[in-house]
C-alpha atoms as a PDB file:
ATOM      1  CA  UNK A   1     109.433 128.579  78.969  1.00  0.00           C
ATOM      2  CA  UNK A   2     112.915 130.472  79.305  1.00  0.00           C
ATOM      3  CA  UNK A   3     115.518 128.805  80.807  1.00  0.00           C
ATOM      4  CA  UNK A   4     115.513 131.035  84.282  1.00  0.00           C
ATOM      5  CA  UNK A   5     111.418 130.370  84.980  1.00  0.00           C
ATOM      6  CA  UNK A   6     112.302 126.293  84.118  1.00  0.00           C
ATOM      7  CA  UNK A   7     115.191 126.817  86.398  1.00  0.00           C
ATOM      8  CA  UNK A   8     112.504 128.353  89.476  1.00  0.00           C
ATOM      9  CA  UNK A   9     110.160 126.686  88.459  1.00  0.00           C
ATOM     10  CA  UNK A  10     111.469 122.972  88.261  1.00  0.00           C
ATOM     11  CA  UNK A  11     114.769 123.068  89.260  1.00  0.00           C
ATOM     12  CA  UNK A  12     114.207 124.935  92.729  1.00  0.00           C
ATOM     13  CA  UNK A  13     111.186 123.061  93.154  1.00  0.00           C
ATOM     14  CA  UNK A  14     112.432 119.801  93.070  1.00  0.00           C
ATOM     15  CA  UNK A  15     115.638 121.097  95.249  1.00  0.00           C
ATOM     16  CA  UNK A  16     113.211 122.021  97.875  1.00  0.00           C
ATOM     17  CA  UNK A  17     110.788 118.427  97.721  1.00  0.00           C
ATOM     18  CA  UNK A  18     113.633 116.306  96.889  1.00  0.00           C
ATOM     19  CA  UNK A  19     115.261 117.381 100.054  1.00  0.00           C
ATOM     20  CA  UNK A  20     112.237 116.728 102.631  1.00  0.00           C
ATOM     21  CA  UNK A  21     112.078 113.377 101.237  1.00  0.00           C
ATOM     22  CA  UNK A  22     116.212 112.760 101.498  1.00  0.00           C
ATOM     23  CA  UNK A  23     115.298 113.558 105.154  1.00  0.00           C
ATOM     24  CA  UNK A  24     112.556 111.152 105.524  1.00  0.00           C
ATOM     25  CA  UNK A  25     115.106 108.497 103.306  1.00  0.00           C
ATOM     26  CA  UNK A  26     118.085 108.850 105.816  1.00  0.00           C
ATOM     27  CA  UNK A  27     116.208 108.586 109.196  1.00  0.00           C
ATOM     28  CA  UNK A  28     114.579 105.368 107.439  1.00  0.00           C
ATOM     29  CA  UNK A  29     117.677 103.999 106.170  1.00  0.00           C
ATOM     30  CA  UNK A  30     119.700 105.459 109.023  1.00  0.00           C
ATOM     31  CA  UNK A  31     117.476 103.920 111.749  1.00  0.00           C
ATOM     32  CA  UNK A  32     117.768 100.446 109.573  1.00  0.00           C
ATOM     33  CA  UNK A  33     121.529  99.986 109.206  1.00  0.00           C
ATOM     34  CA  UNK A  34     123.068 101.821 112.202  1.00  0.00           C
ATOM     35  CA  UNK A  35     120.247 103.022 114.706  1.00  0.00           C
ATOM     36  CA  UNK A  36     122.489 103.462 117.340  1.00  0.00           C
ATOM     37  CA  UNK A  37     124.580 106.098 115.135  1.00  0.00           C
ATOM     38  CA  UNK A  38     124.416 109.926 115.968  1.00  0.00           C
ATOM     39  CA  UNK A  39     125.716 112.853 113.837  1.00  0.00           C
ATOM     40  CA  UNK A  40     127.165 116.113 114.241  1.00  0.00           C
ATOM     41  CA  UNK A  41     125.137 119.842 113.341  1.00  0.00           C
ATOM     42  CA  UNK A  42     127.067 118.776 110.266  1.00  0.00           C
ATOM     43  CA  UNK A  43     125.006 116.075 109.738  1.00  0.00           C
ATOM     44  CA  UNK A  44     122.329 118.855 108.855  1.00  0.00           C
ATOM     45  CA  UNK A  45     123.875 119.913 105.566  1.00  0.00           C
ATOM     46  CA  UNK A  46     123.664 116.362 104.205  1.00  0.00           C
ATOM     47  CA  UNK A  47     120.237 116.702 102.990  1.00  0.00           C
ATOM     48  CA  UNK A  48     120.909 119.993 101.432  1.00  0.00           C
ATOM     49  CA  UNK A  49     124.462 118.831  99.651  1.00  0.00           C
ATOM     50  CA  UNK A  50     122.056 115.878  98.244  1.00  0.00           C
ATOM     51  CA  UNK A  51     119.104 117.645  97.333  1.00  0.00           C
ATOM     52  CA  UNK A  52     121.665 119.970  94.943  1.00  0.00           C
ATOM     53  CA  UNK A  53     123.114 116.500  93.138  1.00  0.00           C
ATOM     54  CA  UNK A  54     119.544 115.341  92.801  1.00  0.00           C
ATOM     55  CA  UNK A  55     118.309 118.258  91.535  1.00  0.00           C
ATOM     56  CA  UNK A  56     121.079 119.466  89.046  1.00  0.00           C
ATOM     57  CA  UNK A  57     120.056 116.327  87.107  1.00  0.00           C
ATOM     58  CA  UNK A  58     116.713 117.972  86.383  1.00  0.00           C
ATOM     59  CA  UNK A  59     118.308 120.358  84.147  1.00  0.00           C
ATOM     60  CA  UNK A  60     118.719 117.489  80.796  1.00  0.00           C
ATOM     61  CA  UNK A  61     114.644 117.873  81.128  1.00  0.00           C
ATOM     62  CA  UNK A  62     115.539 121.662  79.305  1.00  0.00           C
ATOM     63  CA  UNK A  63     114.170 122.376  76.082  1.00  0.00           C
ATOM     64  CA  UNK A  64     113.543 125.379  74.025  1.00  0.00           C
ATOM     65  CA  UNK A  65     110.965 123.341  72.043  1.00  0.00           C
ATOM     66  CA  UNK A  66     108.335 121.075  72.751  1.00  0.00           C
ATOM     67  CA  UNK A  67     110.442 117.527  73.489  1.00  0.00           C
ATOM     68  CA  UNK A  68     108.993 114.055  71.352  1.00  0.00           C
ATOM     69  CA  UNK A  69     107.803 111.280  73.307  1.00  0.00           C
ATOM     70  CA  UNK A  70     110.905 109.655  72.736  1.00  0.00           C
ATOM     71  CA  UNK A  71     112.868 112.414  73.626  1.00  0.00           C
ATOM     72  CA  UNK A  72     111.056 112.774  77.000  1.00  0.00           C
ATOM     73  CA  UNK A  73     111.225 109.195  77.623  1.00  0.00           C
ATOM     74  CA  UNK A  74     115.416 109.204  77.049  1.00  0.00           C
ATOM     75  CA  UNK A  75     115.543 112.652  79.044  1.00  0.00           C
ATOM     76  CA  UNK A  76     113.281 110.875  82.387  1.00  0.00           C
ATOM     77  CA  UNK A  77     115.766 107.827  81.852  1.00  0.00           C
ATOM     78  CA  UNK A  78     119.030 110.015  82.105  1.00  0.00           C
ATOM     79  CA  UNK A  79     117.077 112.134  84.788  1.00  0.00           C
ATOM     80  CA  UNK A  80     116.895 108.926  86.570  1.00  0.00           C
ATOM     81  CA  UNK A  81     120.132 107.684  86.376  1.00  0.00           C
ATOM     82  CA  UNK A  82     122.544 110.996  86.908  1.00  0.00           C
ATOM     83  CA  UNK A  83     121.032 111.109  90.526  1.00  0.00           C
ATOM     84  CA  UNK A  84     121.758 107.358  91.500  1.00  0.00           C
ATOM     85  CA  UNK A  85     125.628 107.818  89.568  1.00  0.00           C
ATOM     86  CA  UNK A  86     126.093 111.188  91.499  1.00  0.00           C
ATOM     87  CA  UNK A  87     125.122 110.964  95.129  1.00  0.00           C
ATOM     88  CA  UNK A  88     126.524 106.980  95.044  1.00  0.00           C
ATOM     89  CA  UNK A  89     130.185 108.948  94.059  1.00  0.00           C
ATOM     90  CA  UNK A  90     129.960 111.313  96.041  1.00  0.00           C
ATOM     91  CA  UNK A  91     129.265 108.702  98.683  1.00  0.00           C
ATOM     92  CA  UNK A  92     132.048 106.717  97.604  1.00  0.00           C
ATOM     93  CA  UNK A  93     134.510 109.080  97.202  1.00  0.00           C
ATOM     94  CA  UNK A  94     133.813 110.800 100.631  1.00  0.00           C
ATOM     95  CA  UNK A  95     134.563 106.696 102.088  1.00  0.00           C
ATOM     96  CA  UNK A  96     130.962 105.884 102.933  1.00  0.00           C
ATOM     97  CA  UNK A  97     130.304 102.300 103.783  1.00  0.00           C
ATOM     98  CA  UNK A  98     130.657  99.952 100.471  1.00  0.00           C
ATOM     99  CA  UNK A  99     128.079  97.560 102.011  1.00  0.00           C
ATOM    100  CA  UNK A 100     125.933  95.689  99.131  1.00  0.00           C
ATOM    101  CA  UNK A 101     122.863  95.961 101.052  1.00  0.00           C
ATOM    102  CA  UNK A 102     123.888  99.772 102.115  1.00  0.00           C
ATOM    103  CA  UNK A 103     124.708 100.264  98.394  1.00  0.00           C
ATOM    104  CA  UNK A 104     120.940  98.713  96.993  1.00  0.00           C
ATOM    105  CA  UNK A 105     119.069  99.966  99.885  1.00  0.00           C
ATOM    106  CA  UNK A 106     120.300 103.726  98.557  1.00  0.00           C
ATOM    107  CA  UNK A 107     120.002 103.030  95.244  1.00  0.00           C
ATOM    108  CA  UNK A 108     116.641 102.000  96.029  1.00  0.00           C
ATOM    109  CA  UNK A 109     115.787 105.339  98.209  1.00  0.00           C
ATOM    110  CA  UNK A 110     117.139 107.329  95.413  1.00  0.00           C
ATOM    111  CA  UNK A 111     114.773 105.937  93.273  1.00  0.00           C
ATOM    112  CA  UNK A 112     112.028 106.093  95.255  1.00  0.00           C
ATOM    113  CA  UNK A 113     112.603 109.913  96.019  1.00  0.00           C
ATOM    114  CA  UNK A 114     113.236 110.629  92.414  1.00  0.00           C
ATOM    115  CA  UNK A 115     109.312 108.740  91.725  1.00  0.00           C
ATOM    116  CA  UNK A 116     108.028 110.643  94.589  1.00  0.00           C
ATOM    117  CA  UNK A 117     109.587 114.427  93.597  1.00  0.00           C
ATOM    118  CA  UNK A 118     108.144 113.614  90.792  1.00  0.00           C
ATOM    119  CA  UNK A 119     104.503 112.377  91.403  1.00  0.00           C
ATOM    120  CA  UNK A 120     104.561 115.884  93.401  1.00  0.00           C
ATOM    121  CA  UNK A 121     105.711 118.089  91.030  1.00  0.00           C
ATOM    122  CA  UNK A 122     102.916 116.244  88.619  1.00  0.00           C
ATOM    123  CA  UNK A 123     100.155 116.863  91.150  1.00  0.00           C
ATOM    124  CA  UNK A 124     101.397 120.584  91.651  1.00  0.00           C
ATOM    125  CA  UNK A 125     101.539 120.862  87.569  1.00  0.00           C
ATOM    126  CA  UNK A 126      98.287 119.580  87.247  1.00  0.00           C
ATOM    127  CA  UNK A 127      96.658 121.799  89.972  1.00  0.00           C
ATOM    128  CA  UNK A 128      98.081 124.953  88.228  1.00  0.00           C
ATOM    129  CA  UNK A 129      96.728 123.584  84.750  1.00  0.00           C
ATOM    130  CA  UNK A 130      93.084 123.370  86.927  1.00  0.00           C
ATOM    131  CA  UNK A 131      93.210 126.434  88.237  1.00  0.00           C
ATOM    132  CA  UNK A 132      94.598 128.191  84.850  1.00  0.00           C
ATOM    133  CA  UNK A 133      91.177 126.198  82.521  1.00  0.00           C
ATOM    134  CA  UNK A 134      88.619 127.546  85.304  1.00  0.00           C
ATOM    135  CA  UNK A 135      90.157 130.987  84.606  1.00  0.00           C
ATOM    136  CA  UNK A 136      89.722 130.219  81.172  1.00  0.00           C
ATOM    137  CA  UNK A 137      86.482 129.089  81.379  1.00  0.00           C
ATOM    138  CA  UNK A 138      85.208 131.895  83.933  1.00  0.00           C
ATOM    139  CA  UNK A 139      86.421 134.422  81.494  1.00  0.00           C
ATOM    140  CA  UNK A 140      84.982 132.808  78.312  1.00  0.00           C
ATOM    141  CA  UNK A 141      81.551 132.506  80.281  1.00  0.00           C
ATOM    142  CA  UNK A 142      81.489 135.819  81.022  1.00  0.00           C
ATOM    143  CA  UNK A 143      82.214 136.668  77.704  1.00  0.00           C
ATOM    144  CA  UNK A 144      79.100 134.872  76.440  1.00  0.00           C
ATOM    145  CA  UNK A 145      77.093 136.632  78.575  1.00  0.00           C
END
């Protein structure tokens, strides 16, 4: 795969999932710590801006050739950990709250959006590799006929 489909293909498709479940994350988080809290249309573009730093991440998962175990295993690591390093700066450096239990309870979303973007993009995967082997096997049937 060429780096522009991986870039479609994974990078835009984890831009797009990772962002319905940042929603789902802040309104659960949100309505935890500070239900009373209201934001601005501004508000809006969080998701977005935070669905771009989780995604850009997904790019170390690049590879020209096919990766090693161990290689995969090292790149899902550092996919794991540039997310939780770059949305808790840019938290911190825009002067969100430096609560502990704010600070886990993100770190903890994070990690459970970066499981669940996954576990998608694994089903999706997999239901293209279905659909691809009963082309296969419809053509390779008819074949035999």
């Amino acid at each position: 795969m060429n780096f522009k489909e991986f870039l479609i293909k994974n990078v835009m498709n984890s831009f797009f999932i990772s962002v319905t479940f940042i929603c789902i994350g802040m309104a659960i988080v949100g309505s935890t710590f500070e239900p009373d809290k209201r934001f601005s249309y501004g508000g809006f573009l969080a998701p977005i801006l935070f669905g771009m730093a989780a995604s850009i991440p997904s790019l170390v998962m690049y590879s020209r050739h096919e990766l090693t175990v161990g290689e995969t295993i090292f790149r899902k690591i550092l996919h794991l950990l540039l997310p939780e390093l770059t949305i808790n700066g840019i938290l911190f450096l825009n002067g969100a709250p430096v609560n502990l239990s704010v600070t886990i309870s993100l770190a903890v979303m994070i990690f459970v959006i970066d499981v669940a973007v996954n576990i998608v993009m694994y089903i999706n995967d997999l239901r293209s590799a279905e659909l691809i082997n009963r082309g296969i096997h419809q053509i390779q049937f008819e074949k035999d006929k």
